[in-house]
PDB file of N, CA and C in Angstrom:
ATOM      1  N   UNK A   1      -7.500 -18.000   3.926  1.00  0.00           N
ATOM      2  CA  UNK A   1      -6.584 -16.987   4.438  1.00  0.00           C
ATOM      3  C   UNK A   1      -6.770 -15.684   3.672  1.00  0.00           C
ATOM      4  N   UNK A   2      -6.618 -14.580   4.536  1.00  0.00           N
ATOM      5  CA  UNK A   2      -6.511 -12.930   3.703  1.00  0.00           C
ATOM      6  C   UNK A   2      -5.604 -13.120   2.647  1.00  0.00           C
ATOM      7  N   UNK A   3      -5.750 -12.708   1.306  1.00  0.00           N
ATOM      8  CA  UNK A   3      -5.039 -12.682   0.534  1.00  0.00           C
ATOM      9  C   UNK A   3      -3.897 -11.510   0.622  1.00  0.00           C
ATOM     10  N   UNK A   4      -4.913 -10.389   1.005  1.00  0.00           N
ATOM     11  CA  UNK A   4      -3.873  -8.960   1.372  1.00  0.00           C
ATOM     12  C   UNK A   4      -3.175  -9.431   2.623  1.00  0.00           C
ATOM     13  N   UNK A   5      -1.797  -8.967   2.863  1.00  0.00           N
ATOM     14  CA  UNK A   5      -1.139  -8.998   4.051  1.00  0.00           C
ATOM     15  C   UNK A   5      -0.547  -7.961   4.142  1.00  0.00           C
ATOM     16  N   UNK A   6      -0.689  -7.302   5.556  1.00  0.00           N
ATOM     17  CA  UNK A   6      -0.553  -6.010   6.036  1.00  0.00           C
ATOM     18  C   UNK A   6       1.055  -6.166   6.624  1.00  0.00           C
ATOM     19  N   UNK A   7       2.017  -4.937   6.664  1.00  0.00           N
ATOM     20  CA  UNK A   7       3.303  -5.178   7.053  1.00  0.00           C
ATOM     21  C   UNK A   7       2.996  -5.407   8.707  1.00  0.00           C
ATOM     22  N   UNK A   8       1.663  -5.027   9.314  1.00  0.00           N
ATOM     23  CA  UNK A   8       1.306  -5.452  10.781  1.00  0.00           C
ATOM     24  C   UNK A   8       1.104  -6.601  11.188  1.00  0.00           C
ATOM     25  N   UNK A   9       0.164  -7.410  10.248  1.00  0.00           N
ATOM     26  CA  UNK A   9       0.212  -8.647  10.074  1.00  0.00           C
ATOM     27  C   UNK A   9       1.929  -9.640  10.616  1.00  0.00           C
ATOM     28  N   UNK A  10       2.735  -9.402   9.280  1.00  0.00           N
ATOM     29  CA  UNK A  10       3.974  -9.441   9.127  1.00  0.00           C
ATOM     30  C   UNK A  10       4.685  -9.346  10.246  1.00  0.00           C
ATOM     31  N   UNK A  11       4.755  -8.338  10.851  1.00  0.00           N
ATOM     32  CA  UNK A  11       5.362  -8.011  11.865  1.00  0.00           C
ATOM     33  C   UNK A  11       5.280  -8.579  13.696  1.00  0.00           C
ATOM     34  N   UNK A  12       3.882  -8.892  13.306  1.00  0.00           N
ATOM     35  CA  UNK A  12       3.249  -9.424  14.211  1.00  0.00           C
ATOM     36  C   UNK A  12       3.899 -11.072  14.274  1.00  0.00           C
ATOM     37  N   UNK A  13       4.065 -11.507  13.441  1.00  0.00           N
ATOM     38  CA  UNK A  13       4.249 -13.014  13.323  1.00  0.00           C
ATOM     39  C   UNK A  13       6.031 -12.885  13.825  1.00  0.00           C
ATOM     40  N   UNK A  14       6.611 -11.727  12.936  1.00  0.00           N
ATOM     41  CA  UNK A  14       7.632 -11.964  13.665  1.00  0.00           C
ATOM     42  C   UNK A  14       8.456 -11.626  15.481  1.00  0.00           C
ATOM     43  N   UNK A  15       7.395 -10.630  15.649  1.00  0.00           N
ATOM     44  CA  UNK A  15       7.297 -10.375  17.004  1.00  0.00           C
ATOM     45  C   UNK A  15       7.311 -11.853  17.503  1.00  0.00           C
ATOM     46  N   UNK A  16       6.167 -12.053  17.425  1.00  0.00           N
ATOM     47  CA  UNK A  16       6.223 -13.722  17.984  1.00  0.00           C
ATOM     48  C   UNK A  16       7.218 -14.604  18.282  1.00  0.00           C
ATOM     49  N   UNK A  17       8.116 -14.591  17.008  1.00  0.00           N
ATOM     50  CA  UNK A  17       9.413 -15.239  17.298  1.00  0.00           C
ATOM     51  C   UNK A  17      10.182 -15.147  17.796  1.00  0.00           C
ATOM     52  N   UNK A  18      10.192 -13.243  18.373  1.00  0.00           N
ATOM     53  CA  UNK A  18      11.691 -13.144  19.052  1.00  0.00           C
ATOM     54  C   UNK A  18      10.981 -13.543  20.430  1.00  0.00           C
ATOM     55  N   UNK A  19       9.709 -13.216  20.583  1.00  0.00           N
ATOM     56  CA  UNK A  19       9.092 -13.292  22.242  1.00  0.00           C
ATOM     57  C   UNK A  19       8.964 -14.892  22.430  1.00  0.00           C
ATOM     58  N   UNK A  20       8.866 -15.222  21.433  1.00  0.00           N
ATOM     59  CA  UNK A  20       8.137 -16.748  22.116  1.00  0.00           C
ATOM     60  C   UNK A  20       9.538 -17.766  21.186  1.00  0.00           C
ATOM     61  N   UNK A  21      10.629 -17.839  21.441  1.00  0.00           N
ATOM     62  CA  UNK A  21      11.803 -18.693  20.898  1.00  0.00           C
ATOM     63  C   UNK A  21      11.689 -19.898  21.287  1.00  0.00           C
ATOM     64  N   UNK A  22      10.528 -20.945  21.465  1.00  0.00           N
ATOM     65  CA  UNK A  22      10.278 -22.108  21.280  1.00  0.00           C
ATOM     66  C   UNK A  22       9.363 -21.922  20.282  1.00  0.00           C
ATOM     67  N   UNK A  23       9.243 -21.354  19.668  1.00  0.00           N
ATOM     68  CA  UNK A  23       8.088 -21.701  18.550  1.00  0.00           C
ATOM     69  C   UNK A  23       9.169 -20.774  17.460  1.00  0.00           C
ATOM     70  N   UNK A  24      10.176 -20.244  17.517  1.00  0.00           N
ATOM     71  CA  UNK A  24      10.970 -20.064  16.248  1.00  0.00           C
ATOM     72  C   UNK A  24      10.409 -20.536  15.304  1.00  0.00           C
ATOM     73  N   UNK A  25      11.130 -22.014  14.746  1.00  0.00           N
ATOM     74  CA  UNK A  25      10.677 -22.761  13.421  1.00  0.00           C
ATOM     75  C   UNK A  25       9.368 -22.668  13.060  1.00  0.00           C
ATOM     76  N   UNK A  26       8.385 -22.630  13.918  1.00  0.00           N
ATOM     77  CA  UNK A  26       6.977 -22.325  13.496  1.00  0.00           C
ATOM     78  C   UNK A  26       6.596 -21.398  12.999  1.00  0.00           C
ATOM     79  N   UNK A  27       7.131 -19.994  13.380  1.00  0.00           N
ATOM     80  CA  UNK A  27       6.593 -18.876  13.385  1.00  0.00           C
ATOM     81  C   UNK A  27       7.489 -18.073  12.033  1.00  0.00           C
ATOM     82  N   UNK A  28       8.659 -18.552  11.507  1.00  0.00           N
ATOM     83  CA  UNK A  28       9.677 -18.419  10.589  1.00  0.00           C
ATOM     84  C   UNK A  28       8.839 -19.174   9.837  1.00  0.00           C
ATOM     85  N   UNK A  29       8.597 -20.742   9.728  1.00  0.00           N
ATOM     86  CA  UNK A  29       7.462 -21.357   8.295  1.00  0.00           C
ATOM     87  C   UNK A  29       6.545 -20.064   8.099  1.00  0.00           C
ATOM     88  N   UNK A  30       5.948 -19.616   9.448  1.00  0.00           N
ATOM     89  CA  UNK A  30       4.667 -18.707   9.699  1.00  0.00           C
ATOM     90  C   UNK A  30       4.961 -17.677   8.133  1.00  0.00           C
ATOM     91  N   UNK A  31       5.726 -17.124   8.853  1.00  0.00           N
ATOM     92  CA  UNK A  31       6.024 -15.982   7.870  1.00  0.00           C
ATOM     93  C   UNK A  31       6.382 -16.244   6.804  1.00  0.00           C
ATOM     94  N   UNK A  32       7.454 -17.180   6.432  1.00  0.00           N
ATOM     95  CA  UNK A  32       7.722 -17.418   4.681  1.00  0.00           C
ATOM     96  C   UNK A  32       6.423 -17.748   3.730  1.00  0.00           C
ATOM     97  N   UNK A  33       5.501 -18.629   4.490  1.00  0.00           N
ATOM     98  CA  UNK A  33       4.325 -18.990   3.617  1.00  0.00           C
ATOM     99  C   UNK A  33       3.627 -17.506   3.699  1.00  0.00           C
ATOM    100  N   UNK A  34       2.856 -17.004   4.630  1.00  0.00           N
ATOM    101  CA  UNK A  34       2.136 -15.712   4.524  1.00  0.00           C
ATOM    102  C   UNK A  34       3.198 -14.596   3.635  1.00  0.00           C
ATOM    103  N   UNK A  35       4.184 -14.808   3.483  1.00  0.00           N
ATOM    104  CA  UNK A  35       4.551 -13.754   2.621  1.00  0.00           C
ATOM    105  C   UNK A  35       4.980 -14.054   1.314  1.00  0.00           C
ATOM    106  N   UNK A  36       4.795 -15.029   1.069  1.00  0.00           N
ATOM    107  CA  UNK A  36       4.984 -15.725  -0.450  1.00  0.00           C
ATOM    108  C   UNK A  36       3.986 -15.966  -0.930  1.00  0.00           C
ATOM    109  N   UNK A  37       2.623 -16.083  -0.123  1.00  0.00           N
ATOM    110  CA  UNK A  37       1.735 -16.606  -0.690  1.00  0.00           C
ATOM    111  C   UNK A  37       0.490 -15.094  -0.743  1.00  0.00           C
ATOM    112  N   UNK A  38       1.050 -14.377  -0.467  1.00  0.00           N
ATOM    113  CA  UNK A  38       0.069 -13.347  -0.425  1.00  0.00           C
ATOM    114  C   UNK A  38      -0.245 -12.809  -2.264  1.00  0.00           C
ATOM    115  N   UNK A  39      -1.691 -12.860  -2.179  1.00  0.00           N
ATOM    116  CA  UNK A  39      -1.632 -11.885  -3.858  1.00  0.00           C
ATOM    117  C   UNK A  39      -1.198 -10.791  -3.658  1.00  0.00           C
ATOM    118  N   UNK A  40      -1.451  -9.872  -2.487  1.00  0.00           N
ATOM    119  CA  UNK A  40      -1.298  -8.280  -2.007  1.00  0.00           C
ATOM    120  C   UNK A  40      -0.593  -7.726  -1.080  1.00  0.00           C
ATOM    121  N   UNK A  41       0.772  -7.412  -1.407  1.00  0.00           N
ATOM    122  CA  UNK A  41       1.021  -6.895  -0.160  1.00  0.00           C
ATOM    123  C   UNK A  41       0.934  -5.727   0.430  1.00  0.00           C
ATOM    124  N   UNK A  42       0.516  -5.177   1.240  1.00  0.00           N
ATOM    125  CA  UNK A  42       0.156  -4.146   1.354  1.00  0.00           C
ATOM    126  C   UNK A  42       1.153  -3.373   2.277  1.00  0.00           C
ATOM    127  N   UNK A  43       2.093  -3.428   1.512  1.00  0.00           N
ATOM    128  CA  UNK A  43       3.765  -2.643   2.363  1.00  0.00           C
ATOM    129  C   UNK A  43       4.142  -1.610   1.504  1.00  0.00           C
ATOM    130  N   UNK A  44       4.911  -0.397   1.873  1.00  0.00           N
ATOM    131  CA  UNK A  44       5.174   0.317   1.310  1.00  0.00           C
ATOM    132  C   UNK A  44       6.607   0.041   0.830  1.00  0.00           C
ATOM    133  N   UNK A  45       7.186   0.672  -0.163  1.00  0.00           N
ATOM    134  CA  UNK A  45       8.500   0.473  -0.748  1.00  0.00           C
ATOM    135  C   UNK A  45       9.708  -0.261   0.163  1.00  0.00           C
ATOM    136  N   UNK A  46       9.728   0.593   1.135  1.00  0.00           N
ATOM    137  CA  UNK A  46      11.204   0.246   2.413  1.00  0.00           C
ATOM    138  C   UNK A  46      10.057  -0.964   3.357  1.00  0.00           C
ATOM    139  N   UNK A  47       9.161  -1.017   3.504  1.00  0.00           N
ATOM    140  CA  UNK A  47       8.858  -2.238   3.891  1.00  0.00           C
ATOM    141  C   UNK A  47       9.070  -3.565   3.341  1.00  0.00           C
ATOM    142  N   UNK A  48       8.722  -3.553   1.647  1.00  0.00           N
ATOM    143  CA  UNK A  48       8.762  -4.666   0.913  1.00  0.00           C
ATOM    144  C   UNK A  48      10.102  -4.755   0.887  1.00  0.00           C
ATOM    145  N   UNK A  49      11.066  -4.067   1.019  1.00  0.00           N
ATOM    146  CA  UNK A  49      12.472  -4.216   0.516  1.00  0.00           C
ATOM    147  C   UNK A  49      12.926  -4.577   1.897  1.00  0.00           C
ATOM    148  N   UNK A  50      13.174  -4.409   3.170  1.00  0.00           N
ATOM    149  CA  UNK A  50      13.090  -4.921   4.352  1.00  0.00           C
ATOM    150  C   UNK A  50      12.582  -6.803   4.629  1.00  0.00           C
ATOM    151  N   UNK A  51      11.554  -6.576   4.082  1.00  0.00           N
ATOM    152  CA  UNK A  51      10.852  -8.050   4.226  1.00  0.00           C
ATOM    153  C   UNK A  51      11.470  -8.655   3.462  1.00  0.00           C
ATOM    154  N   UNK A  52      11.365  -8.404   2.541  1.00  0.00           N
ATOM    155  CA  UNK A  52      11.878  -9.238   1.166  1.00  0.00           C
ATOM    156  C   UNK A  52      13.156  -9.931   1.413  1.00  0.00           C
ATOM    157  N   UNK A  53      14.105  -8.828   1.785  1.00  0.00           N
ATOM    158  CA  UNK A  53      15.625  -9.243   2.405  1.00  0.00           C
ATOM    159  C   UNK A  53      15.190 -10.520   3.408  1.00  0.00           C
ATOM    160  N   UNK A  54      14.420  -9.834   4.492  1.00  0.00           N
ATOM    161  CA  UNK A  54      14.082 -11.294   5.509  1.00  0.00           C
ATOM    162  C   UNK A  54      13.553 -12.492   5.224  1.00  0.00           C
ATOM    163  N   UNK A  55      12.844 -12.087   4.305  1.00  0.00           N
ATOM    164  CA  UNK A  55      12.673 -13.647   3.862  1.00  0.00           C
ATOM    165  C   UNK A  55      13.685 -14.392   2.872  1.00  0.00           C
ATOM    166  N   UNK A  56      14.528 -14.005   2.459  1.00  0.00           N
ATOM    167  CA  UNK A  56      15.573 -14.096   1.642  1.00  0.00           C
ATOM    168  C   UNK A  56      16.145 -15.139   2.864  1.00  0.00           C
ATOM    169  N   UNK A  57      16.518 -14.260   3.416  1.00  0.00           N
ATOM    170  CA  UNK A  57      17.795 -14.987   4.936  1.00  0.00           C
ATOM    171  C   UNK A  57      16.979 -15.804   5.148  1.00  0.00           C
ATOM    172  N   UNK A  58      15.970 -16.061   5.764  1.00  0.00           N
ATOM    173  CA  UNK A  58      15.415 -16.941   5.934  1.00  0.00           C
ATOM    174  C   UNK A  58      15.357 -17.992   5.849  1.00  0.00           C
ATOM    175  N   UNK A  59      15.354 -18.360   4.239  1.00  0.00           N
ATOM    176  CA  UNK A  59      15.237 -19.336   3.683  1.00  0.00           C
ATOM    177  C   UNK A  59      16.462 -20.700   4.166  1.00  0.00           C
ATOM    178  N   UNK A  60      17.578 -19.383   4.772  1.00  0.00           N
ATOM    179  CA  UNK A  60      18.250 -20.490   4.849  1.00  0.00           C
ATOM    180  C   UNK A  60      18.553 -20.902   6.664  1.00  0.00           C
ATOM    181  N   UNK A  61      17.149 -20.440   7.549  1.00  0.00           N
ATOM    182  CA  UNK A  61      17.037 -20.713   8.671  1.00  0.00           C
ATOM    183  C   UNK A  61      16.987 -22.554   8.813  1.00  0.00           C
ATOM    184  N   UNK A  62      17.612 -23.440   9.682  1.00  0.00           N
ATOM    185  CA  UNK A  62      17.443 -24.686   9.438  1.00  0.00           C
ATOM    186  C   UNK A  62      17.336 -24.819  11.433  1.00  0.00           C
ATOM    187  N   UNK A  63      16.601 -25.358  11.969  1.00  0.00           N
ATOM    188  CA  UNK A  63      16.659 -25.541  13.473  1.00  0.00           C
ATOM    189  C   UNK A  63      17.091 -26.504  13.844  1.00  0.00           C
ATOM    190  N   UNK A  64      17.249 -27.590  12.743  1.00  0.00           N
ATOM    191  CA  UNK A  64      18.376 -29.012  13.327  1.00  0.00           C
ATOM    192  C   UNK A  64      19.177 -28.772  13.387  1.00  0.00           C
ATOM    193  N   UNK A  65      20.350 -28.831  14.711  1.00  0.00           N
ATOM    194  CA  UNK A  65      21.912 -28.731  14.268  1.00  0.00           C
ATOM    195  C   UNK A  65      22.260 -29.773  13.338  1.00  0.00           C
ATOM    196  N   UNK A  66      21.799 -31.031  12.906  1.00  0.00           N
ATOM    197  CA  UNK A  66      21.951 -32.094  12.284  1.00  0.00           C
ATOM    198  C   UNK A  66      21.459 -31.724  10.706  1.00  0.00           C
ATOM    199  N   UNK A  67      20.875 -31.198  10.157  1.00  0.00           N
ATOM    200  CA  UNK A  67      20.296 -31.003   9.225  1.00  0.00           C
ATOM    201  C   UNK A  67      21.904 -29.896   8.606  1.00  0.00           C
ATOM    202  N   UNK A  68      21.855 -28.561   9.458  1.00  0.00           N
ATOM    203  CA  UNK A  68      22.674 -27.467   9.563  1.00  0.00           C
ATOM    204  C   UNK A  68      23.750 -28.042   8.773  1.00  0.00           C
ATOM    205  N   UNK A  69      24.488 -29.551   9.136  1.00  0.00           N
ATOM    206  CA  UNK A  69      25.670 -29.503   8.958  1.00  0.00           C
ATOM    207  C   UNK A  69      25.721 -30.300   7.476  1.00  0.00           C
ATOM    208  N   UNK A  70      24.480 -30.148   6.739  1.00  0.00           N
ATOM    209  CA  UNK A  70      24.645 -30.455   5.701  1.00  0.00           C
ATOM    210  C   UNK A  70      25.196 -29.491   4.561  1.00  0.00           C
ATOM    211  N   UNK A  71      24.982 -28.541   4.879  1.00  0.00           N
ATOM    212  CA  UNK A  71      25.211 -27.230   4.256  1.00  0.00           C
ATOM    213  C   UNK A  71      26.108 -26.156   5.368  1.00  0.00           C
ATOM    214  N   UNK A  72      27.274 -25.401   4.787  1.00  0.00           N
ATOM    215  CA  UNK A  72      27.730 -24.140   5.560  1.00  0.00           C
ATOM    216  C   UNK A  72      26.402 -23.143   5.351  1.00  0.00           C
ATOM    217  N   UNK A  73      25.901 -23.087   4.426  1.00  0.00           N
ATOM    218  CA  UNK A  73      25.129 -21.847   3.903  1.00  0.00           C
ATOM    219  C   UNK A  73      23.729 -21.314   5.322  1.00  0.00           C
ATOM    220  N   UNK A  74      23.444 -23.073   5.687  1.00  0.00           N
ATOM    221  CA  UNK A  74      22.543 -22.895   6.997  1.00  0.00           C
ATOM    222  C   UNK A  74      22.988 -22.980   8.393  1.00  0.00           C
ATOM    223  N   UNK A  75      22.403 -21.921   8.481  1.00  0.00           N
ATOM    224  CA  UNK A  75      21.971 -21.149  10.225  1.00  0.00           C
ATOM    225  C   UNK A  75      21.394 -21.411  11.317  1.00  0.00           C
ATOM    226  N   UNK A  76      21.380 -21.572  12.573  1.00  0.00           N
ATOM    227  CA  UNK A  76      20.421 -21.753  12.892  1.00  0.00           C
ATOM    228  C   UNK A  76      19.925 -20.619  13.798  1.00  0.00           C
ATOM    229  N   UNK A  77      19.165 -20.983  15.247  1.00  0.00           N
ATOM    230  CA  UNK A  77      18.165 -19.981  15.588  1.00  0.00           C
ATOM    231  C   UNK A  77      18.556 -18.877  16.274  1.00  0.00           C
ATOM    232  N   UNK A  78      20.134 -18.729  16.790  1.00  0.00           N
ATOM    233  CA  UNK A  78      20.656 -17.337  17.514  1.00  0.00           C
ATOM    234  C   UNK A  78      21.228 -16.375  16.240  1.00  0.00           C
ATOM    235  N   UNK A  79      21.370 -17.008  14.715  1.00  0.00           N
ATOM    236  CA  UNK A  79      21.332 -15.875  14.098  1.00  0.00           C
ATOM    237  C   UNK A  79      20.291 -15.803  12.961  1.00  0.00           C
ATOM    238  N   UNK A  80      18.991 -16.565  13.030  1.00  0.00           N
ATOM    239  CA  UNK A  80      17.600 -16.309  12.410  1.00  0.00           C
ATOM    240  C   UNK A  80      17.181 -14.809  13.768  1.00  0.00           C
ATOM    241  N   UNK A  81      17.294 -15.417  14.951  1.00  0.00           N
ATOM    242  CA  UNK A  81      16.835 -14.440  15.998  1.00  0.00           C
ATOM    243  C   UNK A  81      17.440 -13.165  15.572  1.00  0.00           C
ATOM    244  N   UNK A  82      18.633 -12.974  15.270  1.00  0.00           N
ATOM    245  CA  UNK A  82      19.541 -11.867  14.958  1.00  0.00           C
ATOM    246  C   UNK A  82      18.997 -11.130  13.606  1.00  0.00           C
ATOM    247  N   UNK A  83      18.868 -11.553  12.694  1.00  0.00           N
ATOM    248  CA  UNK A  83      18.203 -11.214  11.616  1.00  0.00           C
ATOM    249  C   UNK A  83      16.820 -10.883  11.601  1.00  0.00           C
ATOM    250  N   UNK A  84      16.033 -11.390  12.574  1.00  0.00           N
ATOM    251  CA  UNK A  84      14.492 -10.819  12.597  1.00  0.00           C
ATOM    252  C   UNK A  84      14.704  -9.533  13.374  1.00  0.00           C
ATOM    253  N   UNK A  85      15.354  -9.148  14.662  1.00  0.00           N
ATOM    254  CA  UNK A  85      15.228  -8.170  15.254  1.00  0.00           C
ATOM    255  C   UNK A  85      15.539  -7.239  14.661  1.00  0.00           C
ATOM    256  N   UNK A  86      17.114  -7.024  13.229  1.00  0.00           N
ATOM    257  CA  UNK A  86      17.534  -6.305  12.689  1.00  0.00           C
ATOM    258  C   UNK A  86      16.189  -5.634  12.022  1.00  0.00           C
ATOM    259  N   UNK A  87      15.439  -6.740  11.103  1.00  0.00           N
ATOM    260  CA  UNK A  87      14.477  -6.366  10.368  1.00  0.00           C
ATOM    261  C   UNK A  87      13.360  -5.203  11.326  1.00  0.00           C
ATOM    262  N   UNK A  88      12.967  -6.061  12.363  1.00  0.00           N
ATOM    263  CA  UNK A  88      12.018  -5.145  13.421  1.00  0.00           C
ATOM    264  C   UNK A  88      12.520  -4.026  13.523  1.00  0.00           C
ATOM    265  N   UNK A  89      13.547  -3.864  13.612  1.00  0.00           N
ATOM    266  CA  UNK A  89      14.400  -2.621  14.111  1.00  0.00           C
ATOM    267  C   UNK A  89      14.836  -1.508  12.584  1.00  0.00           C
ATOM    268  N   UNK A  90      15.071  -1.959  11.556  1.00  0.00           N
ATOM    269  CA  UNK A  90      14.839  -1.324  10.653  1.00  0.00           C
ATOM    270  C   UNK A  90      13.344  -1.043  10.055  1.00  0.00           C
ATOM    271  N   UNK A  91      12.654  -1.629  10.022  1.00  0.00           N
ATOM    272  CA  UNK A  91      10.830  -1.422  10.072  1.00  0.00           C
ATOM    273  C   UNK A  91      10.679  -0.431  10.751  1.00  0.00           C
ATOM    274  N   UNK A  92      10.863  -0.226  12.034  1.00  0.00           N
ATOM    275  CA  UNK A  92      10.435   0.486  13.194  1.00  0.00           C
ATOM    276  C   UNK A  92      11.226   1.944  13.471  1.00  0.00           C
ATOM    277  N   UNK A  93      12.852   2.365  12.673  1.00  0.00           N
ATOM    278  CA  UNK A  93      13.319   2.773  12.195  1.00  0.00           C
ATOM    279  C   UNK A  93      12.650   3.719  11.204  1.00  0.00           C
ATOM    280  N   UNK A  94      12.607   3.051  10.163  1.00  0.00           N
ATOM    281  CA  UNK A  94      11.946   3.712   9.026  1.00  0.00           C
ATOM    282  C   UNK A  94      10.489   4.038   9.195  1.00  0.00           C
ATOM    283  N   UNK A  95       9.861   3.788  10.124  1.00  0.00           N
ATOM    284  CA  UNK A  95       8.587   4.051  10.833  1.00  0.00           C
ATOM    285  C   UNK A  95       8.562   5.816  11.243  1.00  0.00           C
ATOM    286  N   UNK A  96       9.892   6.148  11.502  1.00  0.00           N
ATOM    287  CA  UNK A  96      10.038   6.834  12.862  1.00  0.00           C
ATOM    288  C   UNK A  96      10.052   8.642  12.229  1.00  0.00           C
TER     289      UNK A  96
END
């Protein structure tokens, strides 16, 4: 895998998720590993601080309702969905 990851890259994966919401959980792993595992990121300040937040929330995306009710703290996919678009939308925002 590219070690550098581009905030296009990034963005791209999460596009995915809001367009394609059967592959949510996939495309949410998608992104936490590519952005944790990158040596380089190649985002500028309000990008990394944007992402960073999203992957934060993230973490506590869970797609089982069964799993969910082990914890209040987890979410599942109408407000992971809610939280990626914010991000897109502040990215694209601060783009502007």
């Amino acid at each position: 895998m590219n070690t550098v990851v581009t905030a296009a890259e990034l963005v791209g994966i999460l596009a995915t998720a809001v367009t394609s919401p059967g592959q949510l959980a996939q495309q949410v792993t998608r992104f936490l590993k590519t952005f944790r595992d990158a040596r380089d990121l190649a985002l500028s300040p309000s990008e990394m601080a944007i992402l960073s937040d999203l992957a934060l929330d993230l973490e506590y995306f869970v797609s089982s309702p069964v799993h969910r009710r082990q914890d209040t703290v987890y979410y599942g996919p109408s407000r992971a969905l809610d939280e990626i678009r914010s991000a897109l939308k502040a990215l694209n925002d601060g783009a502007a």
